[in-house]
Protein backbone atom coordinates (compact mmCIF):
# COMPACT_ATOMS: atom_id res chain seq x y z
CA UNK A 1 95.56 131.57 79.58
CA UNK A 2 92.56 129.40 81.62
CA UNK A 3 91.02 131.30 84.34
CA UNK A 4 91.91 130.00 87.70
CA UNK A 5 89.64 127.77 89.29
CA UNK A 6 88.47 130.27 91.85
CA UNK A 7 87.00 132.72 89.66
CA UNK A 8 84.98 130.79 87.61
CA UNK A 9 80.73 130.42 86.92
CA UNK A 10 78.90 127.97 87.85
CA UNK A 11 77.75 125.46 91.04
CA UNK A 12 79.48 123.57 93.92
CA UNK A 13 77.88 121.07 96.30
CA UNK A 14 78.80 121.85 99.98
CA UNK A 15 77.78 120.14 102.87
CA UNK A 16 74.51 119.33 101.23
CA UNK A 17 73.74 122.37 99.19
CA UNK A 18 74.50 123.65 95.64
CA UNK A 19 76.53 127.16 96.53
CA UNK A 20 77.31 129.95 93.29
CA UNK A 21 81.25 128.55 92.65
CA UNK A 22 82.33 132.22 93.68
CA UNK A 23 81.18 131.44 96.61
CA UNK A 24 82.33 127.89 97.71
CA UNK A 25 84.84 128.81 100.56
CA UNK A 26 86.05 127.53 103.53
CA UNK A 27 88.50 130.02 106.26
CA UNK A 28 92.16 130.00 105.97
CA UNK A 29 92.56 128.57 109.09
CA UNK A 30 91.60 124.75 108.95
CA UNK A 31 92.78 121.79 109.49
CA UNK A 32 92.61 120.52 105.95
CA UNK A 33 94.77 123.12 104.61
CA UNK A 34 97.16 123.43 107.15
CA UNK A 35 97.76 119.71 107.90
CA UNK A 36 96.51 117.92 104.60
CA UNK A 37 93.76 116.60 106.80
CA UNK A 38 91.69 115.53 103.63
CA UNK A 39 91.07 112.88 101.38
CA UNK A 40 89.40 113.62 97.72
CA UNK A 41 88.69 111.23 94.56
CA UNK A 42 89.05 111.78 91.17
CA UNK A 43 85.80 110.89 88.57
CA UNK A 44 85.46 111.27 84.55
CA UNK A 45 81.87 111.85 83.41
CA UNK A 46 81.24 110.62 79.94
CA UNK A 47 78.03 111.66 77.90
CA UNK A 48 76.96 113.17 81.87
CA UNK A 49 77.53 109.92 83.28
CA UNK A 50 80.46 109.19 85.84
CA UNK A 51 82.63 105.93 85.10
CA UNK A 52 82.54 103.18 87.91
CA UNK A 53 80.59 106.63 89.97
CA UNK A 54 79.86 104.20 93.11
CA UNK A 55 83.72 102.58 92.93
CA UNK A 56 84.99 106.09 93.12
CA UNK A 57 82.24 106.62 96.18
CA UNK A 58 83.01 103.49 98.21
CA UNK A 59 86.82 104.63 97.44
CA UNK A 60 86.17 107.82 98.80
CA UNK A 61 84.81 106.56 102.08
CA UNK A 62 87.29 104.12 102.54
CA UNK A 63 90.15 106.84 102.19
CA UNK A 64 88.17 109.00 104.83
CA UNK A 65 87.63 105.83 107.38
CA UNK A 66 91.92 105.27 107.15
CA UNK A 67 92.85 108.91 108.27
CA UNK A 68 90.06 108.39 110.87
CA UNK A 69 87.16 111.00 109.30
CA UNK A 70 83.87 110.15 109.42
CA UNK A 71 82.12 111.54 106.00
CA UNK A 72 78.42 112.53 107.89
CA UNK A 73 76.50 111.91 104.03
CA UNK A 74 75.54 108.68 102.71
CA UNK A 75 77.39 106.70 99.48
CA UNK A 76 74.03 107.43 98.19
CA UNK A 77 73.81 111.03 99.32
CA UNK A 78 76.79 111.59 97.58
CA UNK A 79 75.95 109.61 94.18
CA UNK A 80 73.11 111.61 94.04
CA UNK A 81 75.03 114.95 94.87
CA UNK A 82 77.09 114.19 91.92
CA UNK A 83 74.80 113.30 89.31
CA UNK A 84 73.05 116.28 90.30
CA UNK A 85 75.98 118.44 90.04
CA UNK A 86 77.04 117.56 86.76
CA UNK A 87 73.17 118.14 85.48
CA UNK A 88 73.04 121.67 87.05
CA UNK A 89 76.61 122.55 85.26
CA UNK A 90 74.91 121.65 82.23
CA UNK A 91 77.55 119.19 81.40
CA UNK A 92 78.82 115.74 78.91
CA UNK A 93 81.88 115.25 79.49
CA UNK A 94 83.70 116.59 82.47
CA UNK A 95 86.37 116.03 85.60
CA UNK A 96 84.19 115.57 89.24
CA UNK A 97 86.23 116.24 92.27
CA UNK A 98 84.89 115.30 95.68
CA UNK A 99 86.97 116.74 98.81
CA UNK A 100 86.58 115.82 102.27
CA UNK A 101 88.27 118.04 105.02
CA UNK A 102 88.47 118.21 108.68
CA UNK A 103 87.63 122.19 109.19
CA UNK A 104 88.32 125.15 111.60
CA UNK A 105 86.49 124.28 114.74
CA UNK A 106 89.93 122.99 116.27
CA UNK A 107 93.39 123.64 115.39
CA UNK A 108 96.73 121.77 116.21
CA UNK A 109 97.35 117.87 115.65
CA UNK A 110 94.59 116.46 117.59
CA UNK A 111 91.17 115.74 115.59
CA UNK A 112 89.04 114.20 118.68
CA UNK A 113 86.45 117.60 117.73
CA UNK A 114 87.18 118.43 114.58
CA UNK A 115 83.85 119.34 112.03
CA UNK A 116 84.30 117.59 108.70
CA UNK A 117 83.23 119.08 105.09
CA UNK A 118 82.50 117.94 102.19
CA UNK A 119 81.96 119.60 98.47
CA UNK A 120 82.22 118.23 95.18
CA UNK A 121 83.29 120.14 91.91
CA UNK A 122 83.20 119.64 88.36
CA UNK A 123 85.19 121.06 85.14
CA UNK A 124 84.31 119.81 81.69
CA UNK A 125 88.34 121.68 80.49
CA UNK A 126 90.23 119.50 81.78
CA UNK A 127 89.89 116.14 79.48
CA UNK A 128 93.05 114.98 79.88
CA UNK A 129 96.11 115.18 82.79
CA UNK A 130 97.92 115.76 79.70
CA UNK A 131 97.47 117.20 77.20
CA UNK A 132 95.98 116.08 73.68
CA UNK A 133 99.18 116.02 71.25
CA UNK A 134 101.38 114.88 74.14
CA UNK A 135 99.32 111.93 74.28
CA UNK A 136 99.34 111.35 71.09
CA UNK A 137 102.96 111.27 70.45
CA UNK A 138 103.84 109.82 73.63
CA UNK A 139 105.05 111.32 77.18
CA UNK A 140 109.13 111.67 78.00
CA UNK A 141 109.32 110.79 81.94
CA UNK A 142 112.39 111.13 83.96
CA UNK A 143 113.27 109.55 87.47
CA UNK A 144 111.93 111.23 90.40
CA UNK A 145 114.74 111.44 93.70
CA UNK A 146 111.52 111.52 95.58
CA UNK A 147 110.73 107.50 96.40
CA UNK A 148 106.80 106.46 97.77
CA UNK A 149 107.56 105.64 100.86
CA UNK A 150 106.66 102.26 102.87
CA UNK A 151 103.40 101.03 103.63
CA UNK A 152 104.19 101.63 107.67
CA UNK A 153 105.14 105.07 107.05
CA UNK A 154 101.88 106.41 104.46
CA UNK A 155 98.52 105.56 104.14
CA UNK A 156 98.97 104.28 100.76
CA UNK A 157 95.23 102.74 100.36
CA UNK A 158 93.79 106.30 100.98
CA UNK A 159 93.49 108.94 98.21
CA UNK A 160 94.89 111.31 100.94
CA UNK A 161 96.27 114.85 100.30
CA UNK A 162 99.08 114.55 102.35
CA UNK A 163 101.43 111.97 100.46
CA UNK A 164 100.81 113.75 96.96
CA UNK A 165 103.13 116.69 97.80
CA UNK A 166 105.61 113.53 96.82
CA UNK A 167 103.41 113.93 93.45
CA UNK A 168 103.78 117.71 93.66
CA UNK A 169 107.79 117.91 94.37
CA UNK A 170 108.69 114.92 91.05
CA UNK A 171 106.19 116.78 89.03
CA UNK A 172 107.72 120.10 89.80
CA UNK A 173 111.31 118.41 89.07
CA UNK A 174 110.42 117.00 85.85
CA UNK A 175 108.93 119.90 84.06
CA UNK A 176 111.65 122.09 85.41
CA UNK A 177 113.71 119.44 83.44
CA UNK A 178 111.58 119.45 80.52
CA UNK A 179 109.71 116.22 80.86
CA UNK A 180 105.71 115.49 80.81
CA UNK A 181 106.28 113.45 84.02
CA UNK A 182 108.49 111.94 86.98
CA UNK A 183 108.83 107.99 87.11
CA UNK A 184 108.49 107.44 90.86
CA UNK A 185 110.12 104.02 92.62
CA UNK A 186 109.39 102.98 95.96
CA UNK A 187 111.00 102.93 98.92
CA UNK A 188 112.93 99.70 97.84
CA UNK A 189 114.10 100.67 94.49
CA UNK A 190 111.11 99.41 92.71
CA UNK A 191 109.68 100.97 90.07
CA UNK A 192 106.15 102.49 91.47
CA UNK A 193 104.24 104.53 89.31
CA UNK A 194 103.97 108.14 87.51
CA UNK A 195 103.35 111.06 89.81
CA UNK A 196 99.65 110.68 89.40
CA UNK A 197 99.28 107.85 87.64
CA UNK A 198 99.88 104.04 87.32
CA UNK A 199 102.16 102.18 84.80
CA UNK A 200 102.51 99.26 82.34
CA UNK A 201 104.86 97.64 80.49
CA UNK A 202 104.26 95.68 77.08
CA UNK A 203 106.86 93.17 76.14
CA UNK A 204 105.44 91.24 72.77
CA UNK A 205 101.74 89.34 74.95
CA UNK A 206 102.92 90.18 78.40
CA UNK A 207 101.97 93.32 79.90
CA UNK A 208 103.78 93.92 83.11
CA UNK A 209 102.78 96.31 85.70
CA UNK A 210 104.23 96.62 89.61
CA UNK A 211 102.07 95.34 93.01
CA UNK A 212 100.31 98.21 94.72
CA UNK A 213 101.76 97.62 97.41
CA UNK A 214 102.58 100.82 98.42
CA UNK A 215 101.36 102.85 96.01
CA UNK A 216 97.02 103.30 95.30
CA UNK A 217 95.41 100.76 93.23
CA UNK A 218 93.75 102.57 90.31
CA UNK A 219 90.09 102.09 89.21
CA UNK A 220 91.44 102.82 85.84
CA UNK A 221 94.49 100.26 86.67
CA UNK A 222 91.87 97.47 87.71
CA UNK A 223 89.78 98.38 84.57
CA UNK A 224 93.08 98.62 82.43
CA UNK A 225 93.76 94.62 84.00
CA UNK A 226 90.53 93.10 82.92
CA UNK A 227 90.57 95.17 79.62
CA UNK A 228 93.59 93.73 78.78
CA UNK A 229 93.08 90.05 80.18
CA UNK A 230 89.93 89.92 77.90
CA UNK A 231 91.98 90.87 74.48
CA UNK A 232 94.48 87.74 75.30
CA UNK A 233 97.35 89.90 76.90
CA UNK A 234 99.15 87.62 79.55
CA UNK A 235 99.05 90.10 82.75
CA UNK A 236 101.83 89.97 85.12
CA UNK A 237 101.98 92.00 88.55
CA UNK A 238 105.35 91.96 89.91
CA UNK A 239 108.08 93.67 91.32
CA UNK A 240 110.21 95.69 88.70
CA UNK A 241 114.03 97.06 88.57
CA UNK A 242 114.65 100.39 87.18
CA UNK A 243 117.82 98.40 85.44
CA UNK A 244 114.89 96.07 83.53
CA UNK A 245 112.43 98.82 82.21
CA UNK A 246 114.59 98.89 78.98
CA UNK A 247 113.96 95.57 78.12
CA UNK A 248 110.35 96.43 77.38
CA UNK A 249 108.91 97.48 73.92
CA UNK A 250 106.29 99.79 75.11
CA UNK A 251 104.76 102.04 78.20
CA UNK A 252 102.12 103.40 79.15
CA UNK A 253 100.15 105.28 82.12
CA UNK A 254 96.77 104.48 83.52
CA UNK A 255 94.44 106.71 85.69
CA UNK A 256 91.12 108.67 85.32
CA UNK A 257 92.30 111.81 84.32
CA UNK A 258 95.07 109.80 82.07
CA UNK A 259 92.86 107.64 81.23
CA UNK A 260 95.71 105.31 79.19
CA UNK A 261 98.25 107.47 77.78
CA UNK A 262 101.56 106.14 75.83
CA UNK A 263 105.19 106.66 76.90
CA UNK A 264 107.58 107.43 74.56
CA UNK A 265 110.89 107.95 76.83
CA UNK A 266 112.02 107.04 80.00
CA UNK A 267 115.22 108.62 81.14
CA UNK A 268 117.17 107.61 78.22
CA UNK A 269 115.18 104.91 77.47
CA UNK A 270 113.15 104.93 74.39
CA UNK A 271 109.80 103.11 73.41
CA UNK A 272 107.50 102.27 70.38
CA UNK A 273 104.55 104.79 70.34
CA UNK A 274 101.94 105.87 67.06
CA UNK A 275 99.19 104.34 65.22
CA UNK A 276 100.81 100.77 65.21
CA UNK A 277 101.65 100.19 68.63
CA UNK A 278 100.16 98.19 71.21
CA UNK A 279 99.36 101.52 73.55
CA UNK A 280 97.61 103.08 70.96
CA UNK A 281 95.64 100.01 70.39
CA UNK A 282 94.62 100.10 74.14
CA UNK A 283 93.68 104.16 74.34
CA UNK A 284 91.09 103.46 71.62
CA UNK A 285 89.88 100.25 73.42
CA UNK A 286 89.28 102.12 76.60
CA UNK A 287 87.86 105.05 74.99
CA UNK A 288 85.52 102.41 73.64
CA UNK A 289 84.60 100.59 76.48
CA UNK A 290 84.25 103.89 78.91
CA UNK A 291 81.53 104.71 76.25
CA UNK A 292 80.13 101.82 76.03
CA UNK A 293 78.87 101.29 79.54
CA UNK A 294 76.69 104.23 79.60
């Protein structure tokens, strides 16, 4: 079995410093942790290079200004804290996590003095959200009861902590069930998106995916778009019915740590996967292209 994450070798950049990973902590009483007052991003380094690094950056600022934090580094204080990092770990290939966090200087609901962190991490065994011969063959997803709620009620543009314990509950609920993942539909009845990760749908040239509309807007899934557009694929965004979803050939997810990953089942719903397939097609197209811009 992995070690956990908290005993593990190595460096973390906090609040502008590289600290022994043993070390990285922050007190049990904080706002982050006991409100979800935090934002984070999640970044693949290929060949010790991030993928779209300053998108991920300008992401992670953006998600901060919504919930009302004010990240005191620079974009480029942070590009450089992270290309830094991942030289120090002595890494190639690896997953970087940057956190933001409102800390423990004041308690309770109210944020008007709260002290804000920041620390970035990085794991180079962690290549995949799933993993290898799952992608391979294919994931089994099954509906989530838990819906992503409307745009009014989350902060759906942010890459907050709080609205992924949504993620966390139809995760839990589908492996319980014995599934790879939880197909998650909005508060409408719309299909939405995997519990950490985006979805497409591949009917002969058209490859269907929802509106982000209240659901994040992938760097992958914008990469995934354009990758796509360029190989002659007709791209359509649009609202989707759970009762339509079996009319499609193929599925897949999209996300950095998915990177694009094949469905093979949806509740009872079954779809082409393997060498021949569209999907698989696609995974070795972006595997190509993420190396390629390095």
């Amino acid at each position: 079995m992995a070690e956990g994450f908290d005993k593990r070798d190595g460096w973390i950049w906090m609040d502008g410093s590289f600290i022994p990973w043993k070390e990285a902590n922050t007190h049990i009483v904080t706002q982050g942790l006991h409100y979800a007052s935090a934002v984070f991003e999640g970044e693949r380094a290929y060949k010790g290079k991030i993928f779209k690094s300053k998108e991920h950056t300008k992401r992670l600022f953006r998600s901060a200004q919504i919930i009302g934090i004010k990240i005191p580094f620079s974009e480029e204080e942070i590009e450089n804290a992270k290309s830094e990092l991942i030289k120090k770990m002595n890494f190639n290939n690896c997953y970087v996590r940057p956190v933001v966090w409102r800390g423990s200087k004041q308690m309770g609901l109210s944020t008007n003095n709260a002290d804000i962190h920041v620390a970035i991490a990085a794991w180079d065994d962690w290549h995949s959200y799933f993993n290898e011969e799952d992608r391979l063959k294919g994931l089994s997803l099954i509906t989530s009861p838990w819906k992503r709620p409307a745009p009014d009620t989350a902060p759906f543009e942010a890459k907050a902590s709080g609205p992924y314990i949504i993620c966390t509950m139809s995760k839990q609920f589908a492996e319980e069930k014995g599934y790879n993942d939880a197909l998650m539909l909005d508060y409408r009845g719309y299909v939405a998106e995997g519990t950490g990760a985006n979805i497409f749908f591949i009917k002969n040239n058209d490859i269907c995916t929802p509106i982000p509309d209240c659901f994040l807007n992938g760097i992958t899934r914008q990469t995934v778009i354009e990758l796509v557009k360029n190989k002659g694929f007709n791209l359509i965004e649009k609202h989707i019915l759970p009762s339509e979803i079996d009319k499609f050939d193929e599925a897949f997810l999209t996300g950095t740590a998915a990177e694009i990953t094949p469905i093979k089942s949806i509740n009872n719903i079954s779809y082409n996967v393997g060498n021949n397939s569209i999907g698989y097609e696609l995974m070795n197209d972006f595997t190509e292209l993420v190396n390629s811009t390095l």
